[in-house]
Every structure is written in C-alpha cells, then in structure tokens.
PDB file of N, CA and C in Angstrom:
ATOM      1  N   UNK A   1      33.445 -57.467  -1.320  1.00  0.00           N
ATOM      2  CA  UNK A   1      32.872 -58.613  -2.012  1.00  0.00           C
ATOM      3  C   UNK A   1      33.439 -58.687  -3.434  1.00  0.00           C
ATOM      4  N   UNK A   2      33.757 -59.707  -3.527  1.00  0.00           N
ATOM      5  CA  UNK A   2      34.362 -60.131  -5.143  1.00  0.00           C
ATOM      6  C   UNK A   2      32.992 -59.695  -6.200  1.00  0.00           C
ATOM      7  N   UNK A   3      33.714 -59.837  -7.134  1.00  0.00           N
ATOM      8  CA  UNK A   3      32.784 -59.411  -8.403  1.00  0.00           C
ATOM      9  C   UNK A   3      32.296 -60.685  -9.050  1.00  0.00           C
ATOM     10  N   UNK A   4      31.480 -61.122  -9.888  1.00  0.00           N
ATOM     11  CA  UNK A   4      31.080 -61.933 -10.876  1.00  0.00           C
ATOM     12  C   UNK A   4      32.173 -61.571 -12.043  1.00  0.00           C
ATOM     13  N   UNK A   5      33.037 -62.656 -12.302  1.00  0.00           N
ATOM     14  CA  UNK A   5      33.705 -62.374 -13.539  1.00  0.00           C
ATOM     15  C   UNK A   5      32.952 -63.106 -14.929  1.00  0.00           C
ATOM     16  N   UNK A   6      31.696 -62.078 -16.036  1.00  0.00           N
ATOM     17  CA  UNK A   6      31.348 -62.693 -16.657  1.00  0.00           C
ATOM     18  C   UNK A   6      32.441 -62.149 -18.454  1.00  0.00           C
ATOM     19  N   UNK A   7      31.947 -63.520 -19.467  1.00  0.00           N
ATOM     20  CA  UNK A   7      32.776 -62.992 -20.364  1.00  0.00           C
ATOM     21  C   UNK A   7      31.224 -63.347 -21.324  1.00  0.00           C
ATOM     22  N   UNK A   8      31.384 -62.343 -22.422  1.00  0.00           N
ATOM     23  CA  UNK A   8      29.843 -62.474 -23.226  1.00  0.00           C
ATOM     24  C   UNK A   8      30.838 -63.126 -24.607  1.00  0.00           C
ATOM     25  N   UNK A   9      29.652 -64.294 -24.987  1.00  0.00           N
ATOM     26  CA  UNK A   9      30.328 -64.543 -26.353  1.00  0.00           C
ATOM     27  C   UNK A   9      29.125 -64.862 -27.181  1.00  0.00           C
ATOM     28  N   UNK A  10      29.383 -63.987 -28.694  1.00  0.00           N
ATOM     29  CA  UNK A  10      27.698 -63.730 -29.381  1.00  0.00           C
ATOM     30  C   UNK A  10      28.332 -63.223 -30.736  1.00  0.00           C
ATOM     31  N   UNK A  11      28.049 -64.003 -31.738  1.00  0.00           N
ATOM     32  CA  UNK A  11      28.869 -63.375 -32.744  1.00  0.00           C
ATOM     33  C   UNK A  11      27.689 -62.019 -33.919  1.00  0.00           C
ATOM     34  N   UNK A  12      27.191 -61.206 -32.554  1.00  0.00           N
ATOM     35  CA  UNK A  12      26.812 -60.223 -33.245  1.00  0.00           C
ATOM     36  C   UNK A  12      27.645 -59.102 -32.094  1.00  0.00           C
ATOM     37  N   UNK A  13      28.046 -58.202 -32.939  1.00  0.00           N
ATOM     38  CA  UNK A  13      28.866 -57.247 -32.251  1.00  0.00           C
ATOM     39  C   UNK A  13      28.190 -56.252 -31.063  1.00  0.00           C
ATOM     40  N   UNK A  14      26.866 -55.644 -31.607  1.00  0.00           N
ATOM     41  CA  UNK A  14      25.818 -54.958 -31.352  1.00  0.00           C
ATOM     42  C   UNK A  14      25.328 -55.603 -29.987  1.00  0.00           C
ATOM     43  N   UNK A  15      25.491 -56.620 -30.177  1.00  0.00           N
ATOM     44  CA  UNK A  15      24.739 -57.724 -28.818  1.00  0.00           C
ATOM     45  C   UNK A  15      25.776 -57.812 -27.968  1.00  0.00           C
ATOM     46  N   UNK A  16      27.025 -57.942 -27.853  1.00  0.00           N
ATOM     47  CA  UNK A  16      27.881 -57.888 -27.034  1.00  0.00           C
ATOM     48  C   UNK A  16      28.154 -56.471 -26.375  1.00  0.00           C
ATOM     49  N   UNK A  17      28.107 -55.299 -27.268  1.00  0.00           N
ATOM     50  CA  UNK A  17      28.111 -54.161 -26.675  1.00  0.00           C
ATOM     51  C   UNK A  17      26.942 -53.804 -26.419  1.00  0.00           C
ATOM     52  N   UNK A  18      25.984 -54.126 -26.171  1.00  0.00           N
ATOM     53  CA  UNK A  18      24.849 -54.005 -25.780  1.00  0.00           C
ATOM     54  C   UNK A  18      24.492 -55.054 -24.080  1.00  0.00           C
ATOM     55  N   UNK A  19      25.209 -55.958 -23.892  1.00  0.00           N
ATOM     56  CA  UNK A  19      25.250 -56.994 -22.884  1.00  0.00           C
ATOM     57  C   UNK A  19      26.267 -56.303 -22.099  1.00  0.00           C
ATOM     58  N   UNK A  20      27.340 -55.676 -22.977  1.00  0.00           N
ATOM     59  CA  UNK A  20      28.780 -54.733 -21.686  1.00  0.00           C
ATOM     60  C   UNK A  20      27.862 -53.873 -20.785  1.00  0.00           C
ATOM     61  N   UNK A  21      27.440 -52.946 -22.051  1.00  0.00           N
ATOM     62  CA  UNK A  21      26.801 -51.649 -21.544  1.00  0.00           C
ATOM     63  C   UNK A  21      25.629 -52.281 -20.098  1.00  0.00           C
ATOM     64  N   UNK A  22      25.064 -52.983 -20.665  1.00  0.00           N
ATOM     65  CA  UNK A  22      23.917 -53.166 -19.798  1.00  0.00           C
ATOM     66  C   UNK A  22      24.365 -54.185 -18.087  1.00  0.00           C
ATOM     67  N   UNK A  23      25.811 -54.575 -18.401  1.00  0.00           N
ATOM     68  CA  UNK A  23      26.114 -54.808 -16.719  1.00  0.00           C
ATOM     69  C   UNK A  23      27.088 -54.158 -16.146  1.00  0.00           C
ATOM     70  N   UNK A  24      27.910 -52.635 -16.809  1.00  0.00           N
ATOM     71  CA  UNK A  24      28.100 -51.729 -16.421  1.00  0.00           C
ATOM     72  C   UNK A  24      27.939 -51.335 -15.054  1.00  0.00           C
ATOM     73  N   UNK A  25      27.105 -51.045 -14.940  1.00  0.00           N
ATOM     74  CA  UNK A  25      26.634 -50.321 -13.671  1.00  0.00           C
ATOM     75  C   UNK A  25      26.646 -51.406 -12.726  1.00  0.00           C
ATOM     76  N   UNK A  26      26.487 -52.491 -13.018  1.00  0.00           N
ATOM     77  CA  UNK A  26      26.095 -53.043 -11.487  1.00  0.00           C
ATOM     78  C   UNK A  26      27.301 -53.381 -10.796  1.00  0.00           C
ATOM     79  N   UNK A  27      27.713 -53.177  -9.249  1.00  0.00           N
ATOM     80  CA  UNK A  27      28.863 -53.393  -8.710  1.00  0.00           C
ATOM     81  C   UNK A  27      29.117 -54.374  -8.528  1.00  0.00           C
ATOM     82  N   UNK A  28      28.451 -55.949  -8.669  1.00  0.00           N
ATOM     83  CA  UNK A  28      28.891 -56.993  -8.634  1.00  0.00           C
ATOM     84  C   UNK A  28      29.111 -57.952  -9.528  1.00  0.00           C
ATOM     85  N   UNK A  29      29.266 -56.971 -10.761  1.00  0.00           N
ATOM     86  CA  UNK A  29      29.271 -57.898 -11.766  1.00  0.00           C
ATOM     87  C   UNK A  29      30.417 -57.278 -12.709  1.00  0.00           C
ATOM     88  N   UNK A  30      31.896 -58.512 -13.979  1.00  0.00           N
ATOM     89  CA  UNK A  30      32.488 -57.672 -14.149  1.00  0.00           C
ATOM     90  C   UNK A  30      32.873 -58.145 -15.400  1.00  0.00           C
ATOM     91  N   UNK A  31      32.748 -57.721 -16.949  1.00  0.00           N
ATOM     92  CA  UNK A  31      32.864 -58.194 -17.846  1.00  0.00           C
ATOM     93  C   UNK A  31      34.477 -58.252 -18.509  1.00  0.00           C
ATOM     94  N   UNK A  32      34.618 -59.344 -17.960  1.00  0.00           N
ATOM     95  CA  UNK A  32      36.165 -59.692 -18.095  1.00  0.00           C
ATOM     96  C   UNK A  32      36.421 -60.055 -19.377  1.00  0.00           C
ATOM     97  N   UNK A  33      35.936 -60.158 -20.569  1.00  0.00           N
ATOM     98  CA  UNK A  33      36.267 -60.520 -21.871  1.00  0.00           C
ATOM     99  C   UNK A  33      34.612 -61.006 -23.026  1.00  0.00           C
ATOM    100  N   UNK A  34      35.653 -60.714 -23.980  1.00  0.00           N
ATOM    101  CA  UNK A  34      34.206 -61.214 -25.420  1.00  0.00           C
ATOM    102  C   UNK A  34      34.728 -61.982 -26.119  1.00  0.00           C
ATOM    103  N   UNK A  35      34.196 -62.621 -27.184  1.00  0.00           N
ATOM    104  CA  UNK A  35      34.386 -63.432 -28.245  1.00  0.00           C
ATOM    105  C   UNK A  35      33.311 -63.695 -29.321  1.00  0.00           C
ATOM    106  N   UNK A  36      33.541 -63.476 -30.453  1.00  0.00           N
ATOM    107  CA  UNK A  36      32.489 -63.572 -31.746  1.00  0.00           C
ATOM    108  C   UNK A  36      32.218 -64.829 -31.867  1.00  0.00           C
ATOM    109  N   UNK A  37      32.969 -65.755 -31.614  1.00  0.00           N
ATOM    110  CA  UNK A  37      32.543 -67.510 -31.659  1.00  0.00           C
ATOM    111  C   UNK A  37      33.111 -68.469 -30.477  1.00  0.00           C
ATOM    112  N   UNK A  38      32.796 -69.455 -30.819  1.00  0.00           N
ATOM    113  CA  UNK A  38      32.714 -71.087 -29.948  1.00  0.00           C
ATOM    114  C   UNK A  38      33.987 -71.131 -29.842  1.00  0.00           C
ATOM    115  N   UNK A  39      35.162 -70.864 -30.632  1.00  0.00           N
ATOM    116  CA  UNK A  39      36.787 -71.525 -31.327  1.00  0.00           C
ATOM    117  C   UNK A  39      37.301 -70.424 -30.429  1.00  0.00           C
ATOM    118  N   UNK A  40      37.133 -69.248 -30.619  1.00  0.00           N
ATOM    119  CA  UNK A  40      37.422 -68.030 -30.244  1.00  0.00           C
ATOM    120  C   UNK A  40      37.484 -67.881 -28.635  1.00  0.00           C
ATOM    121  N   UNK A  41      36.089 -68.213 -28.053  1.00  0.00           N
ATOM    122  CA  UNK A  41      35.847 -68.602 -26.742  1.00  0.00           C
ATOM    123  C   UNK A  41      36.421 -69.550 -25.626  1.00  0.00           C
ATOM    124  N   UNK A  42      37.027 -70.286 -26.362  1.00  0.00           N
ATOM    125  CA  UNK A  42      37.629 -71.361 -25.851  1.00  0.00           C
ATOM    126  C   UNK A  42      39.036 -71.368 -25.434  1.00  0.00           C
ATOM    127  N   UNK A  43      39.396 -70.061 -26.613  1.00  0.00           N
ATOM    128  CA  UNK A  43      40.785 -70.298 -26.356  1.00  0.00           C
ATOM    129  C   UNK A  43      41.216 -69.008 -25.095  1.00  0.00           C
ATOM    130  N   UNK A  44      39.978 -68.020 -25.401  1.00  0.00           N
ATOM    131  CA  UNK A  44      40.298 -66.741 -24.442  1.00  0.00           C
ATOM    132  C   UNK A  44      39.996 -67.544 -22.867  1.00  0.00           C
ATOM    133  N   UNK A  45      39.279 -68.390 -22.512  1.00  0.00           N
ATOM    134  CA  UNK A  45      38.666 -68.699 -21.561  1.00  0.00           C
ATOM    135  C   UNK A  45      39.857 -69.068 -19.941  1.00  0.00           C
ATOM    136  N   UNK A  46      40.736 -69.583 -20.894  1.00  0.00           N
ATOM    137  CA  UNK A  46      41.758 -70.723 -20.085  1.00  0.00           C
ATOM    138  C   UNK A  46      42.458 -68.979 -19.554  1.00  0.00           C
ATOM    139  N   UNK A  47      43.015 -68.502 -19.789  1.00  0.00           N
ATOM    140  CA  UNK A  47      43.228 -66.836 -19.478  1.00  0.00           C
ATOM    141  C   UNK A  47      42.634 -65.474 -19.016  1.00  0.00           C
ATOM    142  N   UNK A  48      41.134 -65.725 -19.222  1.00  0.00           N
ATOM    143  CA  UNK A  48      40.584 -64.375 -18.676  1.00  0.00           C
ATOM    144  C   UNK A  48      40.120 -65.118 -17.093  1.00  0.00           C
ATOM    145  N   UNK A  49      39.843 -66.390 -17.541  1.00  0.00           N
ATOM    146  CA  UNK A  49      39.168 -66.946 -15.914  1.00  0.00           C
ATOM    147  C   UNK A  49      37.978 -66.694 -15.579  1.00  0.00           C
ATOM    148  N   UNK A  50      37.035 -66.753 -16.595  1.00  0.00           N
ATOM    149  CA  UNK A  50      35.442 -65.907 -16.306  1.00  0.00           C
ATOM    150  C   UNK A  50      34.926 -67.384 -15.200  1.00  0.00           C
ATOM    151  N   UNK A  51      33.951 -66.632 -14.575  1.00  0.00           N
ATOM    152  CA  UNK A  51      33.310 -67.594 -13.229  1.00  0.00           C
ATOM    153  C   UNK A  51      31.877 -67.665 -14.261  1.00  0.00           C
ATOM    154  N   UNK A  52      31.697 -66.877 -15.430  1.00  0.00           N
ATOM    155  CA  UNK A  52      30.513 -66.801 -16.072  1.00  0.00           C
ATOM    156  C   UNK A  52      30.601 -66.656 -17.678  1.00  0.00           C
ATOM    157  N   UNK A  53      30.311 -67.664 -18.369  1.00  0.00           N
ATOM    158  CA  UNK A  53      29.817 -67.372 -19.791  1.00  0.00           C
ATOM    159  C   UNK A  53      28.643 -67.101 -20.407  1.00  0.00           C
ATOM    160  N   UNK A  54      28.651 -66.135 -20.952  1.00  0.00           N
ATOM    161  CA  UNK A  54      27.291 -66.092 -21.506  1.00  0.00           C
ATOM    162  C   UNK A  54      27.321 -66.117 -22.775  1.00  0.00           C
ATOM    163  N   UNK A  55      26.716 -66.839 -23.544  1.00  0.00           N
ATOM    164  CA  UNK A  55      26.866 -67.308 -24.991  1.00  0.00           C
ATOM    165  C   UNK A  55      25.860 -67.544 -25.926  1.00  0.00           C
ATOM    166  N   UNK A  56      25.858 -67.310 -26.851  1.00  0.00           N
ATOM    167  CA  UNK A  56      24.743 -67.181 -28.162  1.00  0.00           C
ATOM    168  C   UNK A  56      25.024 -68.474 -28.274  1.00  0.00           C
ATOM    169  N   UNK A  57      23.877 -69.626 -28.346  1.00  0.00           N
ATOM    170  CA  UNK A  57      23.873 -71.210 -29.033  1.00  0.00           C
ATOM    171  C   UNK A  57      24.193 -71.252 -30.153  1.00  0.00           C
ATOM    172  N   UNK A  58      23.509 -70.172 -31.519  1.00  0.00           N
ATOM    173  CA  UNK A  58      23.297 -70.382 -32.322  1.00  0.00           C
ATOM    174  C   UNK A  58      24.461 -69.660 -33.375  1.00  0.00           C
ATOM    175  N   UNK A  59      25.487 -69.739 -33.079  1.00  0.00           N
ATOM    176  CA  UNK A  59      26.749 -69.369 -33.842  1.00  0.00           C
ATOM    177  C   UNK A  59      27.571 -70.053 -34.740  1.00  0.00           C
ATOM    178  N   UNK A  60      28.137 -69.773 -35.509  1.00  0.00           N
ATOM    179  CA  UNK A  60      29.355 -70.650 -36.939  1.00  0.00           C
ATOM    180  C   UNK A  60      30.532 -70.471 -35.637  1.00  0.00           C
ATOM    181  N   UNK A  61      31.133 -71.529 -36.483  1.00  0.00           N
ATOM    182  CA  UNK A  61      32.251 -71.890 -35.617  1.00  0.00           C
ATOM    183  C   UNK A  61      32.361 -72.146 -34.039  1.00  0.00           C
ATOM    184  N   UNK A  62      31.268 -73.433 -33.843  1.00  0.00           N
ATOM    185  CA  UNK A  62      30.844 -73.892 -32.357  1.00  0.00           C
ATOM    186  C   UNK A  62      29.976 -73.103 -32.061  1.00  0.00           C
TER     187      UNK A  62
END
C-alpha cells in the first residue's frame, strides 16, 4: 500500500518537528517535505508532490 505523502508547513520550527516526529511511526503516512511560509510552500510543492498539506493559516508571507 502506498503511503500518504504529507508536507507540514508552519512557520514555527518546534511545530513542524513536532508534527514529523509525531507521524513517524505510522506506516501509512510519509512526510515528504516542510516549509516556514505560504511563498516558500508553493514553490517546494510543484516538486515534492505531497497528496497532503498541512498548514498553519496564520503565517507572514501567505
């Protein structure tokens, strides 16, 4: 079975390594990339190919 390709984007650092750590373990899930902002996110996106974003609303720069 394929994995969930998610990418976390949260421009607190702590929260992103805290979101890695915590889907780690599970075998169907696979954190294919991060980003500190909206600008940042956008551009990694077209390249990592995440099937999943997960994203802080409330960030500078988008």
């Amino acid at each position: 079975m394929a994995k969930i390709r998610i990418m976390i984007v949260d421009d607190h650092e702590m929260m992103r390594l805290g979101l890695r750590t915590a889907f780690e373990p599970e075998t169907d899930l696979a954190v294919v990339g991060e980003a500190s902002n909206g600008a940042e996110a956008l551009a990694k996106i077209a390249t990592l190919d995440p099937q999943l974003v997960l994203m802080d609303v409330r960030m500078e720069k988008m």
